[in-house]
Protein backbone atom coordinates (compact mmCIF):
# COMPACT_ATOMS: atom_id res chain seq x y z
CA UNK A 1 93.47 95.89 72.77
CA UNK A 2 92.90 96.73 69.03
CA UNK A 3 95.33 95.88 66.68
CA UNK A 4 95.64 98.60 63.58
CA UNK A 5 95.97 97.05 60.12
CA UNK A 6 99.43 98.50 59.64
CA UNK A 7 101.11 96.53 61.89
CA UNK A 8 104.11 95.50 60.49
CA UNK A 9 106.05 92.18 59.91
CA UNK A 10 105.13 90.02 62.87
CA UNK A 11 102.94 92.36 64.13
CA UNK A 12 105.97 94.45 65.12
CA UNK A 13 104.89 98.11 65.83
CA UNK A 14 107.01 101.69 66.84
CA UNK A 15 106.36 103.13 70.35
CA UNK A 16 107.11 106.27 71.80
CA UNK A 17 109.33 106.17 74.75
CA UNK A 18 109.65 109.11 77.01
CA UNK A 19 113.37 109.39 78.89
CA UNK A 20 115.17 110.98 81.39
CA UNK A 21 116.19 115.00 81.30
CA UNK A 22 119.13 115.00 78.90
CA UNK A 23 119.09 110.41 79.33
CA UNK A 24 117.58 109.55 75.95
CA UNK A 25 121.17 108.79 74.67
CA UNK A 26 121.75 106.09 77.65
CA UNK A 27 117.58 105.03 77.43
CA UNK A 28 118.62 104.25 73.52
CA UNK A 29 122.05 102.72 74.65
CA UNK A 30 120.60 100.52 77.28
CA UNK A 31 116.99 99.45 74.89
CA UNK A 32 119.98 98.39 72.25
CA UNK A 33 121.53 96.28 75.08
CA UNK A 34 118.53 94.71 75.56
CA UNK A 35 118.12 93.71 72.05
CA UNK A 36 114.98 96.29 71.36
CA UNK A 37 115.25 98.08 67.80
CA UNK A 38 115.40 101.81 68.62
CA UNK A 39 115.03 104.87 66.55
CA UNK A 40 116.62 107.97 68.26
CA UNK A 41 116.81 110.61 65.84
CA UNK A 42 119.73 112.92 66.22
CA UNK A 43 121.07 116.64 64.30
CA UNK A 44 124.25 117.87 64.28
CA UNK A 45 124.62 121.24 64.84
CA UNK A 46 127.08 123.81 65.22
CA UNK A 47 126.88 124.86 69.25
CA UNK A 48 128.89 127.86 71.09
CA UNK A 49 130.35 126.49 73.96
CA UNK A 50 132.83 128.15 76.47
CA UNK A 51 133.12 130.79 73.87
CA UNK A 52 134.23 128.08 71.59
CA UNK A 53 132.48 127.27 68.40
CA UNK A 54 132.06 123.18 67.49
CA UNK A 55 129.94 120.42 66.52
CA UNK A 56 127.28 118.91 68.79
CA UNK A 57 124.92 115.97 67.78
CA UNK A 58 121.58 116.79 70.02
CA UNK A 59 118.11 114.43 69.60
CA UNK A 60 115.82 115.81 67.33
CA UNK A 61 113.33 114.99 70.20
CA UNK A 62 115.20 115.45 73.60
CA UNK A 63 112.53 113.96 75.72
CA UNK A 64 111.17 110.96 73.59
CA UNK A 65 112.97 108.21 70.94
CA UNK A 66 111.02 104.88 69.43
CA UNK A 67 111.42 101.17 69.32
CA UNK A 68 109.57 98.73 67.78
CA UNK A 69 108.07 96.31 69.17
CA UNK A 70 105.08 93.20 68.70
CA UNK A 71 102.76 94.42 71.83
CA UNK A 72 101.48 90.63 71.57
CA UNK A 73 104.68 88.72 72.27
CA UNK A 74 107.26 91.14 73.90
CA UNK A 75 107.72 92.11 77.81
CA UNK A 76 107.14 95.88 78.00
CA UNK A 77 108.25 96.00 81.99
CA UNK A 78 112.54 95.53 81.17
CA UNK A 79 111.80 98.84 78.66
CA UNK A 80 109.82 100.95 81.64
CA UNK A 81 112.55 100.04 84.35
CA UNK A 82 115.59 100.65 81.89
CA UNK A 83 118.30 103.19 82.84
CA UNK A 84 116.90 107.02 81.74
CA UNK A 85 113.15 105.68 80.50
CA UNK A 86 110.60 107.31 82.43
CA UNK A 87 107.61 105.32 80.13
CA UNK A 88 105.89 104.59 77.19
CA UNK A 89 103.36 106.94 75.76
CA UNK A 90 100.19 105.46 76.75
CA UNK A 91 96.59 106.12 76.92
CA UNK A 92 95.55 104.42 79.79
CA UNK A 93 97.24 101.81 80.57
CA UNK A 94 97.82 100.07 76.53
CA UNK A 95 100.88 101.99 74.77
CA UNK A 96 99.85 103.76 71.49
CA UNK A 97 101.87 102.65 68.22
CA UNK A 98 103.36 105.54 66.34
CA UNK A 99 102.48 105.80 62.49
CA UNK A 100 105.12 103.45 60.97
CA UNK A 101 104.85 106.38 57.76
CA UNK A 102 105.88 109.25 60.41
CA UNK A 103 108.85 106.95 61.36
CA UNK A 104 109.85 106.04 57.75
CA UNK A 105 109.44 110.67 57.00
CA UNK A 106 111.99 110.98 60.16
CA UNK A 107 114.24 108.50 58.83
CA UNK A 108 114.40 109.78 55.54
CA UNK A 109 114.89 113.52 56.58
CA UNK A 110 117.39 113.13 59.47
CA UNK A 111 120.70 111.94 58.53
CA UNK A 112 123.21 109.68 60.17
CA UNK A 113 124.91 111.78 62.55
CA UNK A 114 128.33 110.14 61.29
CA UNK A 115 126.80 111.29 57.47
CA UNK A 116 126.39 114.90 58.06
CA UNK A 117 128.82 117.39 56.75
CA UNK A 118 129.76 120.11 59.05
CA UNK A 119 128.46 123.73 58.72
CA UNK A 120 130.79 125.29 56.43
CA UNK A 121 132.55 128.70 57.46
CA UNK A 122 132.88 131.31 55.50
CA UNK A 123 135.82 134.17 55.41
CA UNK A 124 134.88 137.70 55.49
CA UNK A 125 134.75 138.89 51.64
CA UNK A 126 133.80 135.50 50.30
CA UNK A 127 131.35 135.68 47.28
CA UNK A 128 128.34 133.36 48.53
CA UNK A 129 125.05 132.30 47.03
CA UNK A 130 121.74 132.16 48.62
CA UNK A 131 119.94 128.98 48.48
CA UNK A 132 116.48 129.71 50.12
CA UNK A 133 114.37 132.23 50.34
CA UNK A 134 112.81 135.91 48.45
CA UNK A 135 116.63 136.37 47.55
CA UNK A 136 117.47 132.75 46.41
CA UNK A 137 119.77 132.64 43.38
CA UNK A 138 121.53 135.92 44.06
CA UNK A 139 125.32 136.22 44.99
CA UNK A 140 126.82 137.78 47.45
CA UNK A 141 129.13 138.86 49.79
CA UNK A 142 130.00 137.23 53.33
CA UNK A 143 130.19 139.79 56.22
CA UNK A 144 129.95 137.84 59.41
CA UNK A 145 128.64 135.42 61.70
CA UNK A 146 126.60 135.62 64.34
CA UNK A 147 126.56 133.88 67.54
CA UNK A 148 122.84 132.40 66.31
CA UNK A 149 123.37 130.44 63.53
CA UNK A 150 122.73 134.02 61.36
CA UNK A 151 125.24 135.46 58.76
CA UNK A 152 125.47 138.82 57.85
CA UNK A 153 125.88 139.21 53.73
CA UNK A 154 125.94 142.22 51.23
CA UNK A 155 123.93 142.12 48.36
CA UNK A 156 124.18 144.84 45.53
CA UNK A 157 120.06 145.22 44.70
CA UNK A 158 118.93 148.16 41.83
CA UNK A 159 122.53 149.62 41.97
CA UNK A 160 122.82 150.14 45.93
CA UNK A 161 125.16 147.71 48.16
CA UNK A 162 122.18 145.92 51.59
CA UNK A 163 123.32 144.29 54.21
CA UNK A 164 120.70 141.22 54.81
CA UNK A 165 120.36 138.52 57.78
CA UNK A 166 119.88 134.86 56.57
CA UNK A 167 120.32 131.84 58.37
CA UNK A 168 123.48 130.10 58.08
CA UNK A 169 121.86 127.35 56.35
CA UNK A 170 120.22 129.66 53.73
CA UNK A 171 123.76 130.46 51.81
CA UNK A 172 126.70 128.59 50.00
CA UNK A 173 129.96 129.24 48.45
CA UNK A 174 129.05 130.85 44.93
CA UNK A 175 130.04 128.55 42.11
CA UNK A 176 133.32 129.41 40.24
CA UNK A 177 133.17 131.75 37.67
């Protein structure tokens, strides 16, 4: 086996681990047990369910999360026979280490599930702002809200009142005037 240069502190390395249909939350739960370090990265996300709208925290990855490991020192068989781990990404038979940069980018851009702030909903009429996009910086109005995470707003371009489709995520409540 070849070592990289980037291992880090005592040769400690991130590894792909590939679960269970819809068991990456117990694979994670059970690694922790263990006393692996595990990186599951999770969104939270406003899903329709039973007709009902609320907040569900889903992996970012529903098939795979990491731990870290020294491939040296530690016993890979307790994390291949743990509850909802199918294996370790592997070419042959030696487990390839993840980029410990791509694992520092996903922990900076997904948040804490307990740190994200719900979607925020808007009321029919509300004056709204667009924050992405060809029609970033102009205010609107809120129509409605669609069943896929798209809003409905009306923007008054050259004199005439459009009706445009953004994703939710692509507005905010207009500052106070």
């Amino acid at each position: 086996m070849v070592l990289m240069k980037t291992t880090g502190p005592e040769g400690l390395r991130w590894y792909a681990v590939q679960c269970k249909s819809g068991e990456s939350f117990r694979a994670a739960e059970h690694l922790e047990y263990q006393g692996y370090t595990v990186f599951h990265p999770v969104i939270q996300r406003e899903k329709r369910q039973r007709g009902k709208a609320g907040q569900v925290i889903e992996p970012l990855f529903p098939w795979y999360l990491f731990i870290r490991m020294n491939p040296l020192q530690d016993n890979w068989v307790p994390v291949r026979s743990t509850r909802g781990v199918i294996r370790l990404l592997a070419f042959g038979r030696e487990p390839v280490p993840v980029p410990d940069a791509l694992i520092m980018t996903l922990r900076q851009q997904v948040n804490d599930p307990s740190e994200v702030e719900p979607e925020r909903h808007f009321s029919e009429g509300e004056r709204i702002e667009i924050t992405d996009g060809p029609f970033r910086a102009l205010e609107g109005l809120f129509v409605q809200g669609k069943e896929d995470e798209r809003v409905v707003v009306l923007l008054n371009i050259l004199q005439q009142e459009h009706r445009i489709t953004l994703q939710a995520a692509q507005i905010q409540g207009a500052p106070e005037q």
